[in-house]
Protein backbone atom coordinates (compact mmCIF):
# COMPACT_ATOMS: atom_id res chain seq x y z
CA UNK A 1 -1.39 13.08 28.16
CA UNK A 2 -0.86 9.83 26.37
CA UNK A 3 -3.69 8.12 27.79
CA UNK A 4 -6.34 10.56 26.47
CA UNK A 5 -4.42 10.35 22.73
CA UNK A 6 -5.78 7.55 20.57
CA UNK A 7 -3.23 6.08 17.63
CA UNK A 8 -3.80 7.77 14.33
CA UNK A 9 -4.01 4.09 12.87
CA UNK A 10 -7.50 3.20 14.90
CA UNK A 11 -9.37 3.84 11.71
CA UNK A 12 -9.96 0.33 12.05
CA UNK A 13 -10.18 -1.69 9.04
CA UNK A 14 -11.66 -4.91 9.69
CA UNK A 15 -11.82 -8.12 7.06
CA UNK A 16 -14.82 -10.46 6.98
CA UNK A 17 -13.82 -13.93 5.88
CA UNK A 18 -16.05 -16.80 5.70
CA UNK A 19 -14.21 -19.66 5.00
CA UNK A 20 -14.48 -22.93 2.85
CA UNK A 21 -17.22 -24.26 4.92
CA UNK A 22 -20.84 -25.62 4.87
CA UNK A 23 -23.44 -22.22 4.51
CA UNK A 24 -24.68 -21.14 7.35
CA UNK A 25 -28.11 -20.43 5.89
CA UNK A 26 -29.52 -22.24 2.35
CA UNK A 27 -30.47 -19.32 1.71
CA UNK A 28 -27.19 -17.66 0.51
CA UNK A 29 -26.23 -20.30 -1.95
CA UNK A 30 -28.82 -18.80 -4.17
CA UNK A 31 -26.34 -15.97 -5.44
CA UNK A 32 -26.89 -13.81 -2.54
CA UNK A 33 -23.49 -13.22 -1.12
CA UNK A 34 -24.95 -12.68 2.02
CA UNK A 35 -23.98 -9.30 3.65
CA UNK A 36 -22.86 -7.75 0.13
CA UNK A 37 -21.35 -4.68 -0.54
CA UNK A 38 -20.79 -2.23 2.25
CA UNK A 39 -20.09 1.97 2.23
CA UNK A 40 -16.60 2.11 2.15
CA UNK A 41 -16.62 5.80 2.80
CA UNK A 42 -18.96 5.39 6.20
CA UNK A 43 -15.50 5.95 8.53
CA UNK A 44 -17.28 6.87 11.36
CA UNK A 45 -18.55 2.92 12.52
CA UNK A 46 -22.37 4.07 11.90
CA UNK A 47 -23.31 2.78 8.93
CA UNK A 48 -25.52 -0.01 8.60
CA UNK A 49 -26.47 -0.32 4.70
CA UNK A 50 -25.16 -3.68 4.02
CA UNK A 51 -26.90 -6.25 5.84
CA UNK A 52 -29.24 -6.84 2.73
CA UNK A 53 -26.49 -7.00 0.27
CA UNK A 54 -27.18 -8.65 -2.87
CA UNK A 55 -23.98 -8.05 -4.75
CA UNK A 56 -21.45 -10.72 -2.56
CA UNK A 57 -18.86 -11.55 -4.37
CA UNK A 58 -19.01 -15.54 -3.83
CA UNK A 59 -22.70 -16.51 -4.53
CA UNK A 60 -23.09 -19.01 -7.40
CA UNK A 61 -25.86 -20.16 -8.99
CA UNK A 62 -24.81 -23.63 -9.54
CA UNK A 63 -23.58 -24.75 -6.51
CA UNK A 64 -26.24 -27.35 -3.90
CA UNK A 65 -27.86 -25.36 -1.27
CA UNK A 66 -25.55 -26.78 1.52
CA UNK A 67 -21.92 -26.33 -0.82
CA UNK A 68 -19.60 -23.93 0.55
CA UNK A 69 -19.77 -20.20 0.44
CA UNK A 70 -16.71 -18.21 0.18
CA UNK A 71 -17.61 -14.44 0.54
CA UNK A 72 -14.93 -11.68 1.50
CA UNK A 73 -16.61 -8.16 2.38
CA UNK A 74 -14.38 -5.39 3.35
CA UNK A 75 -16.27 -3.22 6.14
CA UNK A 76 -15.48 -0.66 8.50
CA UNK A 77 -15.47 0.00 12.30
CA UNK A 78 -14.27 3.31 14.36
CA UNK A 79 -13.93 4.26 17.63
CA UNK A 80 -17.23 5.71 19.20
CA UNK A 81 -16.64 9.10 21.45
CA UNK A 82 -18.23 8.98 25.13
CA UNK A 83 -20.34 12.03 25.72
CA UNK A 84 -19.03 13.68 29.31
CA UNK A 85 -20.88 16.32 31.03
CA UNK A 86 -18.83 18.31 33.20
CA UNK A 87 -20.53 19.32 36.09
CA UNK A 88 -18.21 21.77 37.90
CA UNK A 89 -18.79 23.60 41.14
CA UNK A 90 -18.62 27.41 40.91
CA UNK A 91 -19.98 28.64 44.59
CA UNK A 92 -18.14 31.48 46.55
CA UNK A 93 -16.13 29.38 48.18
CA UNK A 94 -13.97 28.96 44.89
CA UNK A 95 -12.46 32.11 45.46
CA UNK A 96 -9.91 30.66 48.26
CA UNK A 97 -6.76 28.63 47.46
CA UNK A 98 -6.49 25.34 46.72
CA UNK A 99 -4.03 25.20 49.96
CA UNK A 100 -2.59 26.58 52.30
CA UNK A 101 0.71 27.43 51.24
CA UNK A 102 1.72 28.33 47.63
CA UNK A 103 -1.53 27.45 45.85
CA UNK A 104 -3.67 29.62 43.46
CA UNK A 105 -7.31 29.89 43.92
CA UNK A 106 -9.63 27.21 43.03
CA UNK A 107 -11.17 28.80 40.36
CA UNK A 108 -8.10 29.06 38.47
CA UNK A 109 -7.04 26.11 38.93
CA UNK A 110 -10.11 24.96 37.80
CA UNK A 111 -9.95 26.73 34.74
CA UNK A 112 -6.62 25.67 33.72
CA UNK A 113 -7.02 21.90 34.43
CA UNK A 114 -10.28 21.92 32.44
CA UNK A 115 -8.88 23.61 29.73
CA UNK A 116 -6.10 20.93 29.67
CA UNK A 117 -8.55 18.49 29.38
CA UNK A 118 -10.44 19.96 26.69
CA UNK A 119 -7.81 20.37 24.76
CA UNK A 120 -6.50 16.91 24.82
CA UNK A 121 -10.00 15.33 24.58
CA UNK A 122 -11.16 17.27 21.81
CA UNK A 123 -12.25 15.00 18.89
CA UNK A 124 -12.09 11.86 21.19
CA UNK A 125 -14.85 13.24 23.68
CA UNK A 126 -18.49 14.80 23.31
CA UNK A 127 -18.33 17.54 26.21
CA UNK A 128 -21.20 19.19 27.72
CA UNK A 129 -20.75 21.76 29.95
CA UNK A 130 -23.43 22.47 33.31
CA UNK A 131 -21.51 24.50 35.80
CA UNK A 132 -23.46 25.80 38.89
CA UNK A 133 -24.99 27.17 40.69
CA UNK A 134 -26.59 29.18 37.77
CA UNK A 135 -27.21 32.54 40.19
CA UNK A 136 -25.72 34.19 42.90
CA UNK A 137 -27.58 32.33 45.58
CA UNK A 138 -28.96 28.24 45.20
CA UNK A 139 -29.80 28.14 41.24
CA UNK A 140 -29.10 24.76 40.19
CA UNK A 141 -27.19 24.02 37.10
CA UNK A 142 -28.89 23.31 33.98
CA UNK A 143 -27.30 22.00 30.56
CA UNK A 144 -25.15 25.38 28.91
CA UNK A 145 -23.76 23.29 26.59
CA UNK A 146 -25.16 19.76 24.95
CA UNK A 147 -22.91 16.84 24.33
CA UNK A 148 -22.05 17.43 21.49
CA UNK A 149 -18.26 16.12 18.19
CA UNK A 150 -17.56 20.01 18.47
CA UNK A 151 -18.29 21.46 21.51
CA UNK A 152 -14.81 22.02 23.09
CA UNK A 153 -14.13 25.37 21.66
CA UNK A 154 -16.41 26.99 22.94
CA UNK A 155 -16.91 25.22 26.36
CA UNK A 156 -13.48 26.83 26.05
CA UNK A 157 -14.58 30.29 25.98
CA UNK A 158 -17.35 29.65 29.22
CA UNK A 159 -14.26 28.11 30.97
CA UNK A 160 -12.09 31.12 30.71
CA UNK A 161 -15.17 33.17 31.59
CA UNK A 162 -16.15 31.23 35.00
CA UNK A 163 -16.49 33.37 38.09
CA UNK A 164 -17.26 31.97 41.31
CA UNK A 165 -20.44 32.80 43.65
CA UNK A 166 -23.53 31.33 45.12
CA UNK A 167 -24.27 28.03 47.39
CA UNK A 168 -23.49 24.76 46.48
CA UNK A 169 -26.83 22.95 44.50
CA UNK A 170 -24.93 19.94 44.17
CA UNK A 171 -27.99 17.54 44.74
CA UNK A 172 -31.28 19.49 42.07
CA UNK A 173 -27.72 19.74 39.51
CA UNK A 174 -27.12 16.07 39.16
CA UNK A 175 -30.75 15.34 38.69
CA UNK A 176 -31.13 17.97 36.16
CA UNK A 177 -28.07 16.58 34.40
CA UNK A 178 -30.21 13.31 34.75
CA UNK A 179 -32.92 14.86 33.10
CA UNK A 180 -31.09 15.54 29.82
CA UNK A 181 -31.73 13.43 27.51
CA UNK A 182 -28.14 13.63 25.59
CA UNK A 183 -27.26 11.28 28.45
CA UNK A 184 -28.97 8.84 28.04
CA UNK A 185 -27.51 7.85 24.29
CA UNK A 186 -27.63 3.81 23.59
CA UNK A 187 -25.22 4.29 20.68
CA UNK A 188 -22.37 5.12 23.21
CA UNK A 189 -21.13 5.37 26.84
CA UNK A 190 -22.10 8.48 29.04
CA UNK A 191 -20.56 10.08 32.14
CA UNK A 192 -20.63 13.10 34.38
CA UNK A 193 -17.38 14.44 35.98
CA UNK A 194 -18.84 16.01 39.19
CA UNK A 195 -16.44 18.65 40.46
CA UNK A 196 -16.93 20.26 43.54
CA UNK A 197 -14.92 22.36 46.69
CA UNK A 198 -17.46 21.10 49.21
CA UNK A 199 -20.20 19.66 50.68
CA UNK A 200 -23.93 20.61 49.27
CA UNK A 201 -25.28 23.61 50.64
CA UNK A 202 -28.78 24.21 48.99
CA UNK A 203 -31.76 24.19 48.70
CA UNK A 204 -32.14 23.06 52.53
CA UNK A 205 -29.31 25.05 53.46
CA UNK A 206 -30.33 27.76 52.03
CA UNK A 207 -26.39 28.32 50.33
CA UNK A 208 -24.87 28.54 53.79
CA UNK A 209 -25.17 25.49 55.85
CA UNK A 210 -24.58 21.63 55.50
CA UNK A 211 -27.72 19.62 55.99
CA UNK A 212 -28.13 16.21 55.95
CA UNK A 213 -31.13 16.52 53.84
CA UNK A 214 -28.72 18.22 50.89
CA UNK A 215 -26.19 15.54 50.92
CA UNK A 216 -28.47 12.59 50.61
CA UNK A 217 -30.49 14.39 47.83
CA UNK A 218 -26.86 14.76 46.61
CA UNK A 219 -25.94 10.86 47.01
CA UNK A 220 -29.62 10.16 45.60
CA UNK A 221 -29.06 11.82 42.54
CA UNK A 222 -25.64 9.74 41.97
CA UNK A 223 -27.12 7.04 42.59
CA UNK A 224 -29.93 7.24 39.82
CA UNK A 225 -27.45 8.20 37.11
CA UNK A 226 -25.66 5.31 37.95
CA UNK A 227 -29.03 3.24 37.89
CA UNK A 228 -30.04 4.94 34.35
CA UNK A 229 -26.32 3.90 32.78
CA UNK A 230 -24.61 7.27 33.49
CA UNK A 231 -21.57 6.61 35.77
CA UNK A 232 -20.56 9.63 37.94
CA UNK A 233 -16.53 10.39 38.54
CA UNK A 234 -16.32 12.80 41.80
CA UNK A 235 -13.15 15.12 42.45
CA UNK A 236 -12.72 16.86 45.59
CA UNK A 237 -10.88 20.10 44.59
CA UNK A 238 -8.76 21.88 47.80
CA UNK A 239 -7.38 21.12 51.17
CA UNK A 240 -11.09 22.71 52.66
CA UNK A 241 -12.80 19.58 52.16
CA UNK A 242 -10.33 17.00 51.39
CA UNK A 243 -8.24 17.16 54.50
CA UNK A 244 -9.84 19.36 57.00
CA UNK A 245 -13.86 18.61 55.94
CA UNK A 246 -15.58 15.73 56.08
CA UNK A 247 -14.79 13.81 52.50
CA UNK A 248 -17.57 10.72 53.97
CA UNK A 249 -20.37 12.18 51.38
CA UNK A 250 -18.04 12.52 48.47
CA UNK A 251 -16.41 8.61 49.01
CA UNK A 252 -19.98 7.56 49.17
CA UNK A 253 -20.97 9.08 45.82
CA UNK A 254 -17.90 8.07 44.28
CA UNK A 255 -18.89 4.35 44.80
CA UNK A 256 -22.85 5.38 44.30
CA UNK A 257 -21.62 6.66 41.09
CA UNK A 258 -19.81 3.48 39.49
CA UNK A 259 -16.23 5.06 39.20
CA UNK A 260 -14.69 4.90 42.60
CA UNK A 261 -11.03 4.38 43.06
CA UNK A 262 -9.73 1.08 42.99
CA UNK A 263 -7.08 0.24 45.67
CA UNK A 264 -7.28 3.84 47.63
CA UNK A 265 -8.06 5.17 50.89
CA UNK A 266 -10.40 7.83 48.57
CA UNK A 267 -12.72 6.43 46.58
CA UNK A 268 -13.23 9.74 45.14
CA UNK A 269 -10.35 11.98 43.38
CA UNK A 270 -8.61 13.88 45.41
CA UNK A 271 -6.92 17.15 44.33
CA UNK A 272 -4.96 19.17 46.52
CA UNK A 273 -3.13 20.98 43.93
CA UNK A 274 -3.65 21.88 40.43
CA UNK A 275 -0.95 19.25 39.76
CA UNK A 276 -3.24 16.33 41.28
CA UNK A 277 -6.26 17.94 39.81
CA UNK A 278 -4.56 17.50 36.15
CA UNK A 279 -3.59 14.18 36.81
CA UNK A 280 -7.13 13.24 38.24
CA UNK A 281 -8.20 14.57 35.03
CA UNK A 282 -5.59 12.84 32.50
CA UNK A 283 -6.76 9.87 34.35
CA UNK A 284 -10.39 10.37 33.78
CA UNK A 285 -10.28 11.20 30.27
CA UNK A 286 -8.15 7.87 29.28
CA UNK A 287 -11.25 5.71 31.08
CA UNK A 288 -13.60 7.38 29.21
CA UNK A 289 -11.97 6.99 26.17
CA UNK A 290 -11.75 4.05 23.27
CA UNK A 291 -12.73 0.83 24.65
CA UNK A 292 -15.62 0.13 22.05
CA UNK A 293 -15.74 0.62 18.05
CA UNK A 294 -19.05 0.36 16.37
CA UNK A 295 -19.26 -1.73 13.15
CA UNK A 296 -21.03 -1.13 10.44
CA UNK A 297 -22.71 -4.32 9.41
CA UNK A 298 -24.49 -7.04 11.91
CA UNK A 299 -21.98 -10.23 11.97
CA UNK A 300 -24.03 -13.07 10.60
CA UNK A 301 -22.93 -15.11 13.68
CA UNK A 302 -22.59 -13.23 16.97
CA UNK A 303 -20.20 -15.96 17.89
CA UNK A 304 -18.17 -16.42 15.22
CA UNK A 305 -15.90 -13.05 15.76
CA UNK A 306 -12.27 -13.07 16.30
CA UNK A 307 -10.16 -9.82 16.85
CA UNK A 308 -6.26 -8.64 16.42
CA UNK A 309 -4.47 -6.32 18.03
CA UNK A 310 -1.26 -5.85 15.26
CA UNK A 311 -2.17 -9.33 14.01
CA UNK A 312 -1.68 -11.22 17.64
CA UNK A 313 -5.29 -12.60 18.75
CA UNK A 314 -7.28 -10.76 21.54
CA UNK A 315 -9.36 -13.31 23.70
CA UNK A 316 -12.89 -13.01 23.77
CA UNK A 317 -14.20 -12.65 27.81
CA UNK A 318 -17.42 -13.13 28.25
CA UNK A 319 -17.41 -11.98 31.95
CA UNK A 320 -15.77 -8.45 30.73
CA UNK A 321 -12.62 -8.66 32.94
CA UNK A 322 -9.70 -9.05 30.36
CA UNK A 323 -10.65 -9.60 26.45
CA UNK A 324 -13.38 -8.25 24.53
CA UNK A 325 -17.21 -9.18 23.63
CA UNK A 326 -19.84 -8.16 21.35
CA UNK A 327 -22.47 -6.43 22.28
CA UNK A 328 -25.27 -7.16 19.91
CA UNK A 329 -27.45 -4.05 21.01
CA UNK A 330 -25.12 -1.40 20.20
CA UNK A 331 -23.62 -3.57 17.60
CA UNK A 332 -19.84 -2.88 19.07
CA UNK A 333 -17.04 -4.39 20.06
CA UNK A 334 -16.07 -3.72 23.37
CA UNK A 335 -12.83 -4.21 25.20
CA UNK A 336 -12.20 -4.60 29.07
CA UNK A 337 -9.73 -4.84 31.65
CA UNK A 338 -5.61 -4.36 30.47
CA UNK A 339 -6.89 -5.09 27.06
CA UNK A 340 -8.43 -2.04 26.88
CA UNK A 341 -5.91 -0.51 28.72
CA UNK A 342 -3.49 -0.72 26.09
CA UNK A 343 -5.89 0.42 23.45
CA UNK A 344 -5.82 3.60 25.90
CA UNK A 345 -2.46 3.54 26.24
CA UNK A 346 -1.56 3.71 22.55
CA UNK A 347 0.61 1.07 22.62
CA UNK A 348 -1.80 -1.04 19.80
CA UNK A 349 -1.49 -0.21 16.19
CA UNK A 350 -3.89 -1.31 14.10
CA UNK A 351 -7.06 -3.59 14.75
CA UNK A 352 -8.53 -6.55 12.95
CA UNK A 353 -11.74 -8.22 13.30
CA UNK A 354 -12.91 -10.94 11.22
CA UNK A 355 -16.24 -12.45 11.07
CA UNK A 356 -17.81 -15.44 9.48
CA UNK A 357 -19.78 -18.23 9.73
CA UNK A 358 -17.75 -20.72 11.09
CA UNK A 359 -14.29 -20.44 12.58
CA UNK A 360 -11.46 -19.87 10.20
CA UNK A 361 -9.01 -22.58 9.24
């Protein structure tokens, strides 16, 4: 699953150089080498201790206020893991096969794919885990397990344990998976992986019948994650509802939801098999994963920032289609479009980023 692995080298070390240039600000010349010395043993991005730094290796006491200032600070940056909530879809009608012919039942092909994907994403993903419904009739799911660097093992464990019964709450689940607040973390990017066997059943259907008034509660509740920052990825799991249902609600909420399919007839994932339904999953977890690193000091000049992928340049794209920008809210550097791809992909080494006040020579 090469897409979900990250390269051991991402522990990304990244140079600031300011070069032999006039100081950005008077107000460094006086000895104050600017963003000073930094936590060298902060590897997780987070840090943000030396923006007041007063130990900078290039101040001098003797130079005008507008001489050059040559300071070199070695900082660090690291990948920041997504938190996913994985919303899965547990109702009686689980217990049938995936298809017709040669298939095992949902459930345990559920089971297995998730577990595949936990495994794999462990350490690169913060998983929750909100399956539903939570009772035997219309309960809708509520948060089991938080988003949280060490949750896999024992989402795990509830995985293996999953047993199938109940309506479908699909609609009152994703607005309780709204509601949690672990979702709705600034310092990184947060997504629910809605899987479901069918259309919503409850609480207007009372867990038996298909009601208009469940699926746009259902489409609703998409629709506000997506509006709140929390983009939805929707797999339709078994031949039921992908081929001989109506797949119109689960399209819409894949395009509601800010992840649908680029360039298919489905704009949700389709799984007919617990082959397609690891591959919809292997596909999932690489999008989630390592397109931003944090860093762990504010660049003196936002736009002054140049980055390296195994010492080639990366070009900045301000319109987030191919390149990478800074975000100066989450303090990151984020990375779109093939670039990112081949961060995903493994195929990049090592990252540099250096920073200054001007650009280098």
């Amino acid at each position: 699953m090469r897409r979900i692995m990250m390269p051991c080298a991402l522990l990304f070390i990244l140079l600031l150089a300011m070069f032999g240039i006039p100081a950005c600000g008077g107000e460094n010349a006086n000895g104050d080498g600017g963003n000073g010395h930094q936590d060298g043993d902060n590897l997780d991005g987070s840090g943000q201790d030396g923006n007041g730094g007063q130990d900078g290796s290039g101040g001098d006491n003797n130079l005008p206020t507008d001489g050059p200032i040559c300071d070199e600070v070695e900082i660090v940056a690291g990948s920041i893991p997504p938190n996913l909530m994985l919303v899965v879809d547990k109702s009686g009608s689980m217990r049938d096969d995936t298809c017709a012919v040669g298939c095992n039942r949902k459930i345990d092909d559920a089971k297995t794919a998730l577990t595949f994907l936990l495994n794999e994403g462990e350490g690169k993903i913060r998983f929750g885990w909100m399956p539903y419904p939570t009772d035997s009739s219309c309960g809708p799911g509520v948060v089991v397990t938080p988003c949280g660097d060490d949750t896999a093992p024992g989402i795990r464990m509830l995985v293996a344990a999953l047993s199938q019964g109940g309506g479908t709450p699909t609609g009152e689940t994703l607005e309780n998976a709204n509601s949690y607040q672990g979702l709705h973390d600034e310092s990184r990017a947060n997504f629910v992986l809605l899987i479901t066997d069918g259309l919503p059943t409850c609480p207007a259907g009372d867990g038996h019948t298909v009601t208009q008034q469940d699926k746009t509660r259902a489409l609703n509740a998409v629709t506000a994650l997506h509006q709140a920052g929390i983009d939805t990825f929707v797999i339709g799991l078994g031949e039921a509802v992908n081929d001989s249902g109506d797949p119109t609600l689960l399209n819409d909420m894949a395009e509601a939801g800010g992840r649908a399919r680029v360039g298919a007839a489905e704009k949700y994932y389709k799984a007919n098999s617990l082959n397609e339904l690891q591959t919809a999953l292997q596909d999932i977890g690489g999008m989630v994963i390592g397109c931003n690193l944090a860093l762990s000091v504010v660049p003196e000049e936002p736009n002054y920032l140049w980055v390296y992928f195994d010492g080639v340049p990366v070009s900045r794209d301000r319109n987030h289609i191919d390149g990478f920008d800074y975000d100066a809210t989450r303090n990151q550097i984020n990375f779109y479009g093939p670039t990112c791809d081949r961060l995903r992909s493994g195929e990049v080494e090592k990252v540099d980023i250096k920073m200054g006040c001007a650009p280098p020579d």
